[in-house]
Protein backbone atom coordinates (compact mmCIF):
# COMPACT_ATOMS: atom_id res chain seq x y z
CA UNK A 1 -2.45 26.47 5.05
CA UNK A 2 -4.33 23.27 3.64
CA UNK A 3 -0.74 21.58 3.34
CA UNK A 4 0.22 22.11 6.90
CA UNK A 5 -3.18 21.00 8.02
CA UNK A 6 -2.54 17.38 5.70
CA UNK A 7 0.69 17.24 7.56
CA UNK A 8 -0.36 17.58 10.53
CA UNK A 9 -3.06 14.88 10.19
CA UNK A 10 -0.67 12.67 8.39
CA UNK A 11 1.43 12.97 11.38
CA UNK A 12 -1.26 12.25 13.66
CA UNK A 13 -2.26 9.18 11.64
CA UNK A 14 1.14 7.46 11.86
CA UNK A 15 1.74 7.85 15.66
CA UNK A 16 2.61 5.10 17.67
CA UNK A 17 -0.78 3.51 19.11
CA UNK A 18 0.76 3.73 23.10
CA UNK A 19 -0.11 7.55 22.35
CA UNK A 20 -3.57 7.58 21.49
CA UNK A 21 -5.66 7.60 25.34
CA UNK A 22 -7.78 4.25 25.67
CA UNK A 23 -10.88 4.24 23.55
CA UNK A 24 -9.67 6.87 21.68
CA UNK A 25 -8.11 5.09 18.96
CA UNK A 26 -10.58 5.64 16.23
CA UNK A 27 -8.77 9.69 16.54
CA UNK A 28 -6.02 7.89 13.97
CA UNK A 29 -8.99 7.05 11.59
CA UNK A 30 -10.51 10.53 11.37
CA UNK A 31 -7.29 12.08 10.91
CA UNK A 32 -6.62 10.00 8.10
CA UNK A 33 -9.79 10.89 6.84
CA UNK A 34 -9.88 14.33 7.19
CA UNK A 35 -6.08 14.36 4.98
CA UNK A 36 -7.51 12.76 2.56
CA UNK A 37 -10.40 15.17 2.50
CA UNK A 38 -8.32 18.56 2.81
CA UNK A 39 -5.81 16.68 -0.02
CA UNK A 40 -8.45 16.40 -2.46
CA UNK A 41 -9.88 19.84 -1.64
CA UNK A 42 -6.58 21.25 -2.27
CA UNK A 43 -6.22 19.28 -5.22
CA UNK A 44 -9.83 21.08 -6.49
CA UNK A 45 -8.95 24.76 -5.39
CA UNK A 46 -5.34 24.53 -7.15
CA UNK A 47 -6.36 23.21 -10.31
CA UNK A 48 -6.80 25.76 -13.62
CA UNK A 49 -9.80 27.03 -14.10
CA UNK A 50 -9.79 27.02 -17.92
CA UNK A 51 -7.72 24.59 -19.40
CA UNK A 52 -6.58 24.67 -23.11
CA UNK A 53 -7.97 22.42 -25.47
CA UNK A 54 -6.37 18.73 -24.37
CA UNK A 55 -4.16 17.49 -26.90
CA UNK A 56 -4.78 14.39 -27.86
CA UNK A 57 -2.31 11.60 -27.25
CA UNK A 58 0.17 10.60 -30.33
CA UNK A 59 -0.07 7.39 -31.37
CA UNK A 60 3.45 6.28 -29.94
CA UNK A 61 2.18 7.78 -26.54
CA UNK A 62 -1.01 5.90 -27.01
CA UNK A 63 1.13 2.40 -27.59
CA UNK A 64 3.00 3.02 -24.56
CA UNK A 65 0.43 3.58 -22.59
CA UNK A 66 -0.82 0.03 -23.26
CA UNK A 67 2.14 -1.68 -23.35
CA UNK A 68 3.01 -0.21 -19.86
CA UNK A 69 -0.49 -1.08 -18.12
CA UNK A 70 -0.24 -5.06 -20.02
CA UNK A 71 3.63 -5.24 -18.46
CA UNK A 72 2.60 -3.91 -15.26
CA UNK A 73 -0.58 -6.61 -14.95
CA UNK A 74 1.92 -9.24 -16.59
CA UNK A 75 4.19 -8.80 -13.66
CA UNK A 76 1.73 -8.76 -10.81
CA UNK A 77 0.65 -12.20 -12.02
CA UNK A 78 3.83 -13.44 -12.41
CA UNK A 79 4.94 -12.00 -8.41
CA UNK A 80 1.65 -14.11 -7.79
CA UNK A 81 2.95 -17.27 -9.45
CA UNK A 82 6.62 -17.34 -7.69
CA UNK A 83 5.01 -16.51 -4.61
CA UNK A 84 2.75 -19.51 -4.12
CA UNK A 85 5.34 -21.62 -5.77
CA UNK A 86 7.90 -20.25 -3.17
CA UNK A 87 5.81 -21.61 -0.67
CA UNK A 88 5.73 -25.23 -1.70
CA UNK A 89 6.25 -28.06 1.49
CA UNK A 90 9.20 -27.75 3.36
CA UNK A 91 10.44 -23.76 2.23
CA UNK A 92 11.94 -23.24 5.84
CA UNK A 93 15.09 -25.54 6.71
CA UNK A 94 12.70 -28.53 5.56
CA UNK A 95 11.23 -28.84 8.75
CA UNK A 96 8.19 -26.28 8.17
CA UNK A 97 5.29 -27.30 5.78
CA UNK A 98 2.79 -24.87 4.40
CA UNK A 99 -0.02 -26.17 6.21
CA UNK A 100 2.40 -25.10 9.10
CA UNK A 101 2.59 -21.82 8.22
CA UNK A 102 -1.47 -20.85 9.25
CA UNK A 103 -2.10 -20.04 13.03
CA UNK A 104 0.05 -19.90 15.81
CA UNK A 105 3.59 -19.54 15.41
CA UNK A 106 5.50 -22.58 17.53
CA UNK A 107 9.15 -22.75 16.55
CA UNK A 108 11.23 -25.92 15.94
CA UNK A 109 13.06 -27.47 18.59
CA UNK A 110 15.63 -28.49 16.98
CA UNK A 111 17.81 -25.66 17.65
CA UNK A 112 17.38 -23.64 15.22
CA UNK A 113 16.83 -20.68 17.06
CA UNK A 114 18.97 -19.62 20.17
């Protein structure tokens, strides 16, 4: 019952904004709120009640573990890196400069575009 009630909400939170009656808009926002609520409610009510006594991680287990979260952080700075360096002067047909790229949209004239 608490599943169909998330998916309903979910549902209601990705709806197309023409749907939602003027001024009523903040209906999205308390729908996602209240899936996220009933999720972690669910989440509470369906764990065990008694769980065994937690193994403790191997030391392989414990490696990976670390050498998965430094790879992961490792590649987030690097996405940072080639991002800003993909967006050196003149990235777009050498016409459109970074500075450019801030504000108001106003396309070349040069014919680029139809």
């Amino acid at each position: 019952m608490l599943t169909a009630i998330v998916v309903l909400a979910s549902l209601v939170t990705v709806m197309p904004a023409a749907l939602f009656p003027k001024g009523l808009f903040w209906l999205r926002y308390l729908a996602l709120g209240v899936a996220v609520a009933l999720s972690l409610v669910h989440w509470l009510i369906s764990r065990p009640r008694l769980r065994a006594a937690t193994q403790d991680l191997r030391r392989s287990s414990q490696v990976t573990l670390a050498v998965t979260g430094a790879t992961a952080l490792l590649l987030f700075l690097l996405m940072g890196v080639i991002r800003t360096t993909a967006r050196s002067d003149y990235t777009i047909y050498g016409v459109m400069k970074e500075s450019d790229s801030y504000g108001i949209f106003q396309s070349p004239s040069k014919g680029y575009y139809p």
